[in-house]
C-alpha atoms as a PDB file:
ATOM      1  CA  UNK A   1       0.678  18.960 -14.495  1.00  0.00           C
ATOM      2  CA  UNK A   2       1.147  16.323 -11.983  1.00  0.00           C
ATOM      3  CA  UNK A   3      -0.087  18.630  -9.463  1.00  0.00           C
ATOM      4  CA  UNK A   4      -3.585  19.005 -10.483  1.00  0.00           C
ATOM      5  CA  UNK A   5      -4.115  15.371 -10.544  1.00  0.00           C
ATOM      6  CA  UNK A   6      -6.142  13.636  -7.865  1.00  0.00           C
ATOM      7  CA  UNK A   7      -4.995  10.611  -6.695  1.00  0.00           C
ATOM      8  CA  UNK A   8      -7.104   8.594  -8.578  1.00  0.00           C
ATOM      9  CA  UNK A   9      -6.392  10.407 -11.928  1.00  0.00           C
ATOM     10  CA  UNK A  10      -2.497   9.829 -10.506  1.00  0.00           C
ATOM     11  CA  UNK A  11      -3.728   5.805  -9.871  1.00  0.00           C
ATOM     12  CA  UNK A  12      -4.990   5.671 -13.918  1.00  0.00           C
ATOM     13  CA  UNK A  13      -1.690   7.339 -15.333  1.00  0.00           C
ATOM     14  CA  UNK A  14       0.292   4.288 -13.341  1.00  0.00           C
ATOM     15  CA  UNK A  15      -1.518   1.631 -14.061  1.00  0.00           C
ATOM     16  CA  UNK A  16      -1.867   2.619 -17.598  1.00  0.00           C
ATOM     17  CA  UNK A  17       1.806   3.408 -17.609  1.00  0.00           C
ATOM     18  CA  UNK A  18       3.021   0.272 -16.301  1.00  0.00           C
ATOM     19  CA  UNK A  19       0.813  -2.221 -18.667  1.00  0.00           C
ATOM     20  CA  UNK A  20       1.728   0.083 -21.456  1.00  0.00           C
ATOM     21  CA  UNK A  21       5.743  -0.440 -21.147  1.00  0.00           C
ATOM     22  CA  UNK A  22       6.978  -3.780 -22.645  1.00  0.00           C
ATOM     23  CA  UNK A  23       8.141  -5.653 -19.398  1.00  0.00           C
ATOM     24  CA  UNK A  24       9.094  -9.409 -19.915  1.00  0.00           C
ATOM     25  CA  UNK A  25       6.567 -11.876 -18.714  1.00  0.00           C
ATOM     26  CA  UNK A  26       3.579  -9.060 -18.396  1.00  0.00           C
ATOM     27  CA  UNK A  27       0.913  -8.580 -20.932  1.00  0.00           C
ATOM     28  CA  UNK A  28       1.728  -5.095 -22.432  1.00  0.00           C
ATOM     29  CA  UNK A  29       0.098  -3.533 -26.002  1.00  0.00           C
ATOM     30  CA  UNK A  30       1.954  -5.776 -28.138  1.00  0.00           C
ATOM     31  CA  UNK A  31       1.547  -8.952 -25.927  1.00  0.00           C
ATOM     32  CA  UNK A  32      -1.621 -10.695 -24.746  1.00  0.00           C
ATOM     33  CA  UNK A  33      -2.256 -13.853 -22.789  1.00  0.00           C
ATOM     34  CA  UNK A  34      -5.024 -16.472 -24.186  1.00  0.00           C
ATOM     35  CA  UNK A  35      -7.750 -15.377 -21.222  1.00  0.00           C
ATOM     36  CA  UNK A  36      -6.323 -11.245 -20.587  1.00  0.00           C
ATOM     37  CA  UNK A  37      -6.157  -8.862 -23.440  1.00  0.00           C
ATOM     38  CA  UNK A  38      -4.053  -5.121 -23.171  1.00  0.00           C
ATOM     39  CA  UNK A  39      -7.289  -3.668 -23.117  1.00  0.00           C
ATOM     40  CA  UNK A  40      -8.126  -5.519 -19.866  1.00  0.00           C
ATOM     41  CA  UNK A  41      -5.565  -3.127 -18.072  1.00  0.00           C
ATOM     42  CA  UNK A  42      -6.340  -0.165 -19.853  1.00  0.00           C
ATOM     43  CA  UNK A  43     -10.338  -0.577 -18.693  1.00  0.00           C
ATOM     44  CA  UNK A  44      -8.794  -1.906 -15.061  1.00  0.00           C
ATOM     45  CA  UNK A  45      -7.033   1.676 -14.797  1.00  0.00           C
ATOM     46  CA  UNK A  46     -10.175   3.548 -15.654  1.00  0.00           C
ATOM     47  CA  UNK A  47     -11.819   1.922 -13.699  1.00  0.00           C
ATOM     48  CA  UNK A  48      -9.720   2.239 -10.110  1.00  0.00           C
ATOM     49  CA  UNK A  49     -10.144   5.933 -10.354  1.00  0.00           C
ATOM     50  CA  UNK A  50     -12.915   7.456  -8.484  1.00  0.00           C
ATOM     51  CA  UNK A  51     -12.621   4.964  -5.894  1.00  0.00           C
ATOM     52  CA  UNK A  52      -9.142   6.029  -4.920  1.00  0.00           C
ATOM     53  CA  UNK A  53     -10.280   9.636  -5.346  1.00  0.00           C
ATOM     54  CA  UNK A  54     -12.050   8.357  -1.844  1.00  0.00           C
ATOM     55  CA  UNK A  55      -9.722   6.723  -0.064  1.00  0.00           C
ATOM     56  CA  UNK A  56      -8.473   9.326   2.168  1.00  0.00           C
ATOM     57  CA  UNK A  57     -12.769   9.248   3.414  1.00  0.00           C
ATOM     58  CA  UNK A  58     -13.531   5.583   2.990  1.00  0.00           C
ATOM     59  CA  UNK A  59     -10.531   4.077   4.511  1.00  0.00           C
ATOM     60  CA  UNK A  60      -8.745   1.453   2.905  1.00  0.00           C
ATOM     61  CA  UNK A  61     -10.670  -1.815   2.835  1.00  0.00           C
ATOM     62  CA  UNK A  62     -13.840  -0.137   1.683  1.00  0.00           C
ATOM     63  CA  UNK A  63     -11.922   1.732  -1.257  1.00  0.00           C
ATOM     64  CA  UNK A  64     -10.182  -1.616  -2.090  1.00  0.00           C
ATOM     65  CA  UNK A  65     -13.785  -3.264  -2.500  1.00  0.00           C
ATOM     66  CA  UNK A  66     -15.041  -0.858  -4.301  1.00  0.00           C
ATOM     67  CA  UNK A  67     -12.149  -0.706  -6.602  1.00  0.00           C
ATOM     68  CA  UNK A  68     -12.394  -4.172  -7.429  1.00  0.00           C
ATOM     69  CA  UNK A  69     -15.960  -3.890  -7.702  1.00  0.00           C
ATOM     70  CA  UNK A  70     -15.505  -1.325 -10.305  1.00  0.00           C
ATOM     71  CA  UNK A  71     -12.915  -3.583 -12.187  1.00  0.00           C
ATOM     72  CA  UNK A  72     -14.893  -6.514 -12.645  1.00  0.00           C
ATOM     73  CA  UNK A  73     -17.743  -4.646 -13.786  1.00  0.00           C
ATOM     74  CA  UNK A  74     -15.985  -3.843 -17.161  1.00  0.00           C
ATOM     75  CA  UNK A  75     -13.611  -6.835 -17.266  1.00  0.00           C
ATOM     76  CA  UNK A  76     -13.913 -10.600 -16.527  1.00  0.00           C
ATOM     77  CA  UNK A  77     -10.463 -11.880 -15.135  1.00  0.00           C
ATOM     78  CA  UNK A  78      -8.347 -10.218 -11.912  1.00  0.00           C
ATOM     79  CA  UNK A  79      -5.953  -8.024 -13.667  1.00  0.00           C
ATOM     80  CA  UNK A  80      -5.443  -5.457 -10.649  1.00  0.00           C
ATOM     81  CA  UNK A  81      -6.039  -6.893  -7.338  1.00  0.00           C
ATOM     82  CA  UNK A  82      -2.760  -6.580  -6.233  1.00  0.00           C
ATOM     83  CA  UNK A  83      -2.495  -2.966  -7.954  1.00  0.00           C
ATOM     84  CA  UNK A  84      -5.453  -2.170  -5.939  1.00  0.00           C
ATOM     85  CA  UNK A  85      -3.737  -2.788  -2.449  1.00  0.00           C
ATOM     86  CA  UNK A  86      -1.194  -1.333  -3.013  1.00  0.00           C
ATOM     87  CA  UNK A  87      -2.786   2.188  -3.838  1.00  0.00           C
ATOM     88  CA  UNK A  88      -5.784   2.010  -1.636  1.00  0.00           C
ATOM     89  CA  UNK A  89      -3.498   3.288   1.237  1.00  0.00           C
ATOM     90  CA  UNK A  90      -0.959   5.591  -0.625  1.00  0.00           C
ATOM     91  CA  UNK A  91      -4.130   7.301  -2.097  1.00  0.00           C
ATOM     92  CA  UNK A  92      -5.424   7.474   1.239  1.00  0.00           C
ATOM     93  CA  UNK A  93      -2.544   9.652   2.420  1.00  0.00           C
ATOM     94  CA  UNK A  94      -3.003  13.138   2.647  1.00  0.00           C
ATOM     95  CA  UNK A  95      -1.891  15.197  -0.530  1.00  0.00           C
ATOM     96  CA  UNK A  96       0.510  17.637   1.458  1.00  0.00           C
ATOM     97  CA  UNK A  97       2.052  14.842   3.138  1.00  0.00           C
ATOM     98  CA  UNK A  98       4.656  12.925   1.801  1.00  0.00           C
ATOM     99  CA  UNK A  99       4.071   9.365   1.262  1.00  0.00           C
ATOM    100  CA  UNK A 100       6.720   7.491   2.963  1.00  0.00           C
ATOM    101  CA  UNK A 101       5.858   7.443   6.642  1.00  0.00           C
ATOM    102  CA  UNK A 102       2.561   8.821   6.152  1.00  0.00           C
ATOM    103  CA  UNK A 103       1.260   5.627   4.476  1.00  0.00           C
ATOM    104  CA  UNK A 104       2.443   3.461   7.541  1.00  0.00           C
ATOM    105  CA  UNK A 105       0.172   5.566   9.365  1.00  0.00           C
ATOM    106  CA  UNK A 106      -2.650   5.230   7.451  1.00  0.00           C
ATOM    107  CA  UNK A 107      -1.594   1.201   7.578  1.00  0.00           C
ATOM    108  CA  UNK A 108      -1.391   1.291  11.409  1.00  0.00           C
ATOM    109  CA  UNK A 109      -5.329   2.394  11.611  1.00  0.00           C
ATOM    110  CA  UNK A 110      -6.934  -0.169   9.897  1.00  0.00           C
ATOM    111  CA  UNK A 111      -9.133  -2.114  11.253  1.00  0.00           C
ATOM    112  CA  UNK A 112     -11.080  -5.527  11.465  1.00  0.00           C
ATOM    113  CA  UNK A 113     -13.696  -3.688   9.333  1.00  0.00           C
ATOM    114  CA  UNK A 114     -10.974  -2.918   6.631  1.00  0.00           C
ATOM    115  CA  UNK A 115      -9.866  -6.754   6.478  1.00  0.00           C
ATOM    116  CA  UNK A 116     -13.328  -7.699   5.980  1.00  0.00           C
ATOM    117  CA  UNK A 117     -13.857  -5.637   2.960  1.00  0.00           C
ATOM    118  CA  UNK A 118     -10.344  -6.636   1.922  1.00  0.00           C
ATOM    119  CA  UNK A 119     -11.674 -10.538   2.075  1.00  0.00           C
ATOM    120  CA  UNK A 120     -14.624  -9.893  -0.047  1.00  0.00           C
ATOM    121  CA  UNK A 121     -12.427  -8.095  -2.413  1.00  0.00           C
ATOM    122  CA  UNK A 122     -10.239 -11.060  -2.733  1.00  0.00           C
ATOM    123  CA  UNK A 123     -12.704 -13.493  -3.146  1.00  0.00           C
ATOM    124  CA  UNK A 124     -14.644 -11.602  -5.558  1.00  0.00           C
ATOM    125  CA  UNK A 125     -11.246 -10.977  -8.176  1.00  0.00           C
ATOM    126  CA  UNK A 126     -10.161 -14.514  -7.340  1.00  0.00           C
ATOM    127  CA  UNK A 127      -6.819 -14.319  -7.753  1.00  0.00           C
ATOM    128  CA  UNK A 128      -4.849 -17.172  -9.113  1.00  0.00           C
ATOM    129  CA  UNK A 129      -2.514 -19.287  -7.279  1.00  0.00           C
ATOM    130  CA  UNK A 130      -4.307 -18.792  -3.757  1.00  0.00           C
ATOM    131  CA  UNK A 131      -3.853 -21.605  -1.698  1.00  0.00           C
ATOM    132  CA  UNK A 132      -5.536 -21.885   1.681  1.00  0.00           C
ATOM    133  CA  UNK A 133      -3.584 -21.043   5.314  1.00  0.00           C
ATOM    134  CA  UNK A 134      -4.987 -22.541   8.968  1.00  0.00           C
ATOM    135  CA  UNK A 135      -5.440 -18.849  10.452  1.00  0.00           C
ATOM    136  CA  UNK A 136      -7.012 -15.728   9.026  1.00  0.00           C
ATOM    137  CA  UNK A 137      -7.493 -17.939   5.892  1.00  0.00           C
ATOM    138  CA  UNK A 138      -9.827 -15.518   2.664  1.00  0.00           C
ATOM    139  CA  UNK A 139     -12.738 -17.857   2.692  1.00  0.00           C
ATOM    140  CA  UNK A 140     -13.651 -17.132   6.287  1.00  0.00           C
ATOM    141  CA  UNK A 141     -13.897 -13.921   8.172  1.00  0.00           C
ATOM    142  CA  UNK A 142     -10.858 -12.423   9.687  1.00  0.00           C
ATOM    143  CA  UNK A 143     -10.954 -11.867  13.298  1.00  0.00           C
ATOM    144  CA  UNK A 144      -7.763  -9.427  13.170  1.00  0.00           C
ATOM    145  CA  UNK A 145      -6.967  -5.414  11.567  1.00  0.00           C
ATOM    146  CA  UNK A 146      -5.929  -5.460   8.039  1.00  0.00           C
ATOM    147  CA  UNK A 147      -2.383  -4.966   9.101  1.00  0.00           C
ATOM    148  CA  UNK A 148      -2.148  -7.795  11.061  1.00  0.00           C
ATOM    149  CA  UNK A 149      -3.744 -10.112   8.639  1.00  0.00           C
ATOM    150  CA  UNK A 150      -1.359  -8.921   6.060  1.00  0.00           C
ATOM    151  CA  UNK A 151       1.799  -9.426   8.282  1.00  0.00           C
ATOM    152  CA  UNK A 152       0.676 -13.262   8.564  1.00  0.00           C
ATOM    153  CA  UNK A 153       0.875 -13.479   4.773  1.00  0.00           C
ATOM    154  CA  UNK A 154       4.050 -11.093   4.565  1.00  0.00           C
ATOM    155  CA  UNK A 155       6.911 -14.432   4.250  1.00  0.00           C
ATOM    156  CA  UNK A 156       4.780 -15.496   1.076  1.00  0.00           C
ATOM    157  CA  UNK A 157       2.751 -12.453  -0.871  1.00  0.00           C
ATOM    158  CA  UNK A 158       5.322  -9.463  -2.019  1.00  0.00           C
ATOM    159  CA  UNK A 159       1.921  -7.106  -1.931  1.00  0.00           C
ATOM    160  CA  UNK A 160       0.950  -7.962   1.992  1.00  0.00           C
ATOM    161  CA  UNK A 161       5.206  -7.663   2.706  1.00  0.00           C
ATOM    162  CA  UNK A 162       4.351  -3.857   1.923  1.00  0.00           C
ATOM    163  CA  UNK A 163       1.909  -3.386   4.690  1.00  0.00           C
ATOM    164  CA  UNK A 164       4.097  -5.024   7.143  1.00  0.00           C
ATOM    165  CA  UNK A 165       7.189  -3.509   6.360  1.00  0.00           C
ATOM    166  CA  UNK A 166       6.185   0.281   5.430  1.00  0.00           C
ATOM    167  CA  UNK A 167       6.070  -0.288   1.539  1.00  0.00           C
ATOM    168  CA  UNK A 168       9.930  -0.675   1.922  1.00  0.00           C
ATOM    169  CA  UNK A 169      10.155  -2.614  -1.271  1.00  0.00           C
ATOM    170  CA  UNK A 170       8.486   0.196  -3.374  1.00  0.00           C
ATOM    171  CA  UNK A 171      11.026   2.573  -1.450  1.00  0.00           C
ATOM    172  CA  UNK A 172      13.869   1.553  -0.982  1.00  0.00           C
ATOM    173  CA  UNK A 173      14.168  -0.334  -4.204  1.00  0.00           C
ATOM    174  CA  UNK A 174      11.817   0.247  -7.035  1.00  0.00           C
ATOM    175  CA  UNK A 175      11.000   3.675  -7.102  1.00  0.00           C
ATOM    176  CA  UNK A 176      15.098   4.525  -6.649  1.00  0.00           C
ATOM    177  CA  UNK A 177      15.740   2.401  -9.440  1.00  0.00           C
ATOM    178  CA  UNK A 178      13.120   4.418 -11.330  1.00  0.00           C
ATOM    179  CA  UNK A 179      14.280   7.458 -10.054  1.00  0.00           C
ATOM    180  CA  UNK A 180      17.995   7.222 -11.399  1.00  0.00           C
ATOM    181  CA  UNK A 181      16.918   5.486 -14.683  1.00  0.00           C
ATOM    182  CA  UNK A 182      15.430   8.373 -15.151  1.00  0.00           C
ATOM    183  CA  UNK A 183      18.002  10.815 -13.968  1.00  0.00           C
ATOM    184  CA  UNK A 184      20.303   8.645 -16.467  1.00  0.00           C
ATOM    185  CA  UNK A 185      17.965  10.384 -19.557  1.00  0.00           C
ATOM    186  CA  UNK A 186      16.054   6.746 -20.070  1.00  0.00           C
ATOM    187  CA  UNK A 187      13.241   7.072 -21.855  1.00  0.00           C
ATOM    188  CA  UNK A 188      10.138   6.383 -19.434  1.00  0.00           C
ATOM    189  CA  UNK A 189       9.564   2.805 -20.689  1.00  0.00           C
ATOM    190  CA  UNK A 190      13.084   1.508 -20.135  1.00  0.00           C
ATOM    191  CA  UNK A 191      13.314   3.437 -16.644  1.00  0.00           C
ATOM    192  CA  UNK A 192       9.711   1.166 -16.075  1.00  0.00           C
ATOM    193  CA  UNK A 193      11.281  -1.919 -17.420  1.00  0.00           C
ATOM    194  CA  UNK A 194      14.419  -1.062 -15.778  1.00  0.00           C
ATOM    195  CA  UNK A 195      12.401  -0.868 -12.260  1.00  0.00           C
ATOM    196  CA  UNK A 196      11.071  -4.192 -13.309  1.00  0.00           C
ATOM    197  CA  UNK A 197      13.938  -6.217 -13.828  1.00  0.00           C
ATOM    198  CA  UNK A 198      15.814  -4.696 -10.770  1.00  0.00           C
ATOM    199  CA  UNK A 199      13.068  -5.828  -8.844  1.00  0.00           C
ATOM    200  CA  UNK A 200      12.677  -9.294  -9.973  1.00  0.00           C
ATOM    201  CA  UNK A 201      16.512  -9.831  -9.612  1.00  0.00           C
ATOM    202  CA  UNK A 202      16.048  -8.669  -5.714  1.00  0.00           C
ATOM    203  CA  UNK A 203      12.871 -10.511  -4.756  1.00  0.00           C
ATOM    204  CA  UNK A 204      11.288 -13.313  -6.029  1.00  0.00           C
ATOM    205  CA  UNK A 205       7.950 -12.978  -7.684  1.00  0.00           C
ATOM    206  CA  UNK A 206       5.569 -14.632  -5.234  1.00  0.00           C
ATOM    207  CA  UNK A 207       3.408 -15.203  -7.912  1.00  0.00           C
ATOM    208  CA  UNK A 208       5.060 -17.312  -9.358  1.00  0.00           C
ATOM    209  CA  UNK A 209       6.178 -19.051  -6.422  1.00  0.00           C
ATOM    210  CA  UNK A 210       2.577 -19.557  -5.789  1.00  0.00           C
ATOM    211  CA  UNK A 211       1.745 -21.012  -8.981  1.00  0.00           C
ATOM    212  CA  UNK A 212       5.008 -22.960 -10.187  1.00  0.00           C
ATOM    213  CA  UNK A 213       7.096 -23.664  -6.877  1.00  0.00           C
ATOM    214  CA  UNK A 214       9.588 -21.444  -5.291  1.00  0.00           C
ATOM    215  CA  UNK A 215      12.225 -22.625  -7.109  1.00  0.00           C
ATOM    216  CA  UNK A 216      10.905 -21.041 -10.126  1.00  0.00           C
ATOM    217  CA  UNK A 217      10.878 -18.155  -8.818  1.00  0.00           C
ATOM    218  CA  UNK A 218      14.474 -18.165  -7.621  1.00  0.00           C
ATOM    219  CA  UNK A 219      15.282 -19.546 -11.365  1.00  0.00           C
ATOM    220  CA  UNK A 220      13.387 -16.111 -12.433  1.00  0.00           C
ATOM    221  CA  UNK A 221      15.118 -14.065 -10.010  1.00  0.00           C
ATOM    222  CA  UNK A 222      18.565 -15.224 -11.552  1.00  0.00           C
ATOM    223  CA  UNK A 223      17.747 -14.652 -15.110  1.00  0.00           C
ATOM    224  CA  UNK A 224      16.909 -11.375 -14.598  1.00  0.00           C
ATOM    225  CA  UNK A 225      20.081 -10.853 -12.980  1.00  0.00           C
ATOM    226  CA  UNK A 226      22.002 -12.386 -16.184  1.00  0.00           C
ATOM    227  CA  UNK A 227      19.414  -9.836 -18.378  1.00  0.00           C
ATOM    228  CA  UNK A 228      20.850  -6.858 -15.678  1.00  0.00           C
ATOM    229  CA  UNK A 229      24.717  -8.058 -15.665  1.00  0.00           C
ATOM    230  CA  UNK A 230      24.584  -8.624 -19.137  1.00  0.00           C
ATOM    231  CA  UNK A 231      24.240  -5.197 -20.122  1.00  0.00           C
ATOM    232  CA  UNK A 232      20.554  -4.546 -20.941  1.00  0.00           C
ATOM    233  CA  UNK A 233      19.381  -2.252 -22.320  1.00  0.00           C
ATOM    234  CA  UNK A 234      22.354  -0.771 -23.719  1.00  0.00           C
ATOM    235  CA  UNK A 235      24.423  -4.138 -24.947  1.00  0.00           C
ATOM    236  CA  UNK A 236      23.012  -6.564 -27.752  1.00  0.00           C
ATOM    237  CA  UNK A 237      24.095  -9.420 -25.269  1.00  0.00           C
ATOM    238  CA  UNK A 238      21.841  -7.912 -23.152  1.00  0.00           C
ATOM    239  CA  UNK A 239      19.041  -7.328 -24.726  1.00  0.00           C
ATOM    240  CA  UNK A 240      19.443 -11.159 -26.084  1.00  0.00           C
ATOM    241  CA  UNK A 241      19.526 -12.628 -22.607  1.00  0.00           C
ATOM    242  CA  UNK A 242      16.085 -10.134 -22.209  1.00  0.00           C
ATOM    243  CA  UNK A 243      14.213 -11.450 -25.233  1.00  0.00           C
ATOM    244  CA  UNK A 244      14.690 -14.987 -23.992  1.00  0.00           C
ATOM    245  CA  UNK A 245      13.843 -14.269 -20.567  1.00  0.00           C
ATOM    246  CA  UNK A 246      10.803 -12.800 -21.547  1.00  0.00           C
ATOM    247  CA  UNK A 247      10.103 -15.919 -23.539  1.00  0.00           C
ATOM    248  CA  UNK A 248      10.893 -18.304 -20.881  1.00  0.00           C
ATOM    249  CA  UNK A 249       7.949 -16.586 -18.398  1.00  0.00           C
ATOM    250  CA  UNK A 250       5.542 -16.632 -20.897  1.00  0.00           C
ATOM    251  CA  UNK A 251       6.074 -20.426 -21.943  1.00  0.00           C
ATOM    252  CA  UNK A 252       3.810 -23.201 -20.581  1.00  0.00           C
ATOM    253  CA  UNK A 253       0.377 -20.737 -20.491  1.00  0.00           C
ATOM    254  CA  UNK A 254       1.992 -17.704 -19.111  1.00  0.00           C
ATOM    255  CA  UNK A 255       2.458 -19.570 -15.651  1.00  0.00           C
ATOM    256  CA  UNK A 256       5.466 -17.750 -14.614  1.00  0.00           C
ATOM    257  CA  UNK A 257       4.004 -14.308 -15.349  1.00  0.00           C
ATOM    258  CA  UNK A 258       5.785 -12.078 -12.836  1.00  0.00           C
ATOM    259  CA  UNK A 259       2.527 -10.565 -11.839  1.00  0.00           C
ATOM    260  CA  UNK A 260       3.214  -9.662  -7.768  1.00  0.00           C
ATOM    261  CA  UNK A 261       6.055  -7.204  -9.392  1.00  0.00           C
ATOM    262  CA  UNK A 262       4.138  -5.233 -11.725  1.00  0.00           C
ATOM    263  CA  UNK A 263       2.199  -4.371  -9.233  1.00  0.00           C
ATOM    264  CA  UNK A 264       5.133  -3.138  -7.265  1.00  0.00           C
ATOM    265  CA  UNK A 265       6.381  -1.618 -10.151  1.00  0.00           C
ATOM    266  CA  UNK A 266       2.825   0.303 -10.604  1.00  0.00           C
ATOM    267  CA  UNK A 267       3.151   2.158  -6.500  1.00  0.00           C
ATOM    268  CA  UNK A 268       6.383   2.762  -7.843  1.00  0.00           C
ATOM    269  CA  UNK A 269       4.838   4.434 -10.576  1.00  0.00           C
ATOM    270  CA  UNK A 270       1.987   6.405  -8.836  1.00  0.00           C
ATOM    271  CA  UNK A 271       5.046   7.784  -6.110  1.00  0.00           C
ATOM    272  CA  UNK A 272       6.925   8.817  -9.091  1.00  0.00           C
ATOM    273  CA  UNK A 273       3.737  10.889 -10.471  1.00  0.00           C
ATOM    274  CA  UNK A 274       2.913  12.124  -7.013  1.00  0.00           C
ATOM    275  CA  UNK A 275       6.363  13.676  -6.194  1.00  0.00           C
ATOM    276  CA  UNK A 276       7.626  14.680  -9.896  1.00  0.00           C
ATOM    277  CA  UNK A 277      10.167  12.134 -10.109  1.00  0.00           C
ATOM    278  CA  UNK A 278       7.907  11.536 -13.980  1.00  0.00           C
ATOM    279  CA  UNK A 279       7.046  14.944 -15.172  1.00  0.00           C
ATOM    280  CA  UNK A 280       3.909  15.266 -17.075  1.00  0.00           C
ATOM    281  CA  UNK A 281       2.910  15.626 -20.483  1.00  0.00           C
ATOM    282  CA  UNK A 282       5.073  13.247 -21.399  1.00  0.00           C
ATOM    283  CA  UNK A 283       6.114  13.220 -25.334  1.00  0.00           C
ATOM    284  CA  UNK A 284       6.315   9.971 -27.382  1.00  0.00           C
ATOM    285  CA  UNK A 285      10.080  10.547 -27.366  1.00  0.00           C
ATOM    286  CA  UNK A 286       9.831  10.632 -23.735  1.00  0.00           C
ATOM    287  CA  UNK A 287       8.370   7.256 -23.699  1.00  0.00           C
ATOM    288  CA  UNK A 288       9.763   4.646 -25.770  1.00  0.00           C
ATOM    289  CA  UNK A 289      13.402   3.631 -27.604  1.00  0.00           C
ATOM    290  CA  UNK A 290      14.033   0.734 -29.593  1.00  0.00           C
ATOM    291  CA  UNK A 291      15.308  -1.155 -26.696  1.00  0.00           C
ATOM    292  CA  UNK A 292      12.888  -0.472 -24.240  1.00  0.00           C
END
């Protein structure tokens, strides 16, 4: 069924797919932060829909604007900023193309007028942890194509490394990982959590390395390792080392919430749903285990 979903119906199932699985750190249906409720997300999917239906017409900094537009009309916090550029341009590709290669194309004709948009987008989610830079900095105007203003911030935001380097993380790493959980009979949820943990082990969450220091991050990036080596899911040592992971990011007010990798996680998602790697309907069995 997959198929006869439009890419922003395709954008809804991910987004609702990835707050939905229980990944440590992230606010999912059984876990909520103080200021961001589940049903944040679930209204922040909806939401994203018809304006990624347009992206392939609007081009990708208007479709980003009005994505975030449509966001904070039903919610009050950023929950999808990120999310949102990351699908603006793998919506925008073609359907009949594929989306690796193609998307670097649609990245390599943006324009000044897309980074504009982009910068209004961003200052109207404000996102947390943004710090100010001496050129191309949000609160101005950017004098440079979206591209190029993402490769400046490329060495410290995981979502502007995609546009410089061809969504290589979501790839080459993430949506594999995804891929052979589920080839391994996972349920859904694990394969997403799965996706999730490899990717935290790999790169560290430039969230958090905004808001707590990059050695935080790198101390996040080896404890998901030790949840990985360990044996999750399938080894009670495992999912031990998991639980208190997953403690550990949420302590001191959720600051270390791994937020820049669920959105990776999310294109992951929406490439998975675009080229049948996740088959749809899905069943309940299909979803969830015990372990997650």
């Amino acid at each position: 069924m997959t198929d006869r979903l439009t890419p922003g119906g395709l954008a809804q199932v991910a987004c609702l797919l990835e707050a939905t699985a229980r990944k440590p750190g992230n606010v999912h249906r059984y876990k909520d932060f103080p200021d961001t409720h589940y049903l944040d997300f679930a209204l922040s999917a909806v939401a994203v829909g018809p304006a990624l239906d347009r992206a392939a017409a609007d081009g990708v900094g208007a479709t980003v604007l009005a994505a975030v537009r449509a966001t904070r009309a039903v919610v009050a916090t950023n929950t999808n900023l990120g999310i949102i550029l990351l699908l603006a341009p793998l919506a925008a590709v073609p359907t009949d193309r594929p989306l690796r290669g193609a998307v670097e194309e649609v990245l390599r004709a943006t324009t000044v007028a897309d980074a504009r948009c982009v910068y209004e987008a961003v200052r109207l989610a404000r996102p947390g942890g943004l710090g100010k830079v001496s050129d191309q900095d949000v609160s101005g105007e950017p004098t440079l194509p979206l591209l190029d203003v993402m490769a400046l911030a490329a060495d410290r935001d995981g979502v502007a490394r995609q546009y410089a380097n061809g969504f290589a993380d979501v790839f080459g790493l993430a949506a594999p990982r995804l891929a052979s959980s589920l080839a391994e009979g996972r349920p859904l949820e694990t394969a997403v959590v799965a996706t999730h943990l490899a990717l935290l082990a790999a790169l560290p969450d430039t969230l958090i390395a905004r808001k707590c220091g990059q050695g935080v991050a790198l101390e996040a990036t080896r404890r998901a390792a030790d949840v990985l080596a360990a044996g999750w899911p399938d080894r009670a040592d495992g999912l031990r080392l998991c639980g208190e992971f997953d403690l550990w990011l949420r302590a001191d007010g959720n600051a270390r919430n791994p937020g820049t990798t669920a959105d990776l996680v999310t294109a992951a998602l929406f490439a998975g749903l675009r080229d049948g790697t996740i088959e749809l309907p899905l069943s309940f069995a299909g979803w969830t285990s015990s372990g997650a």
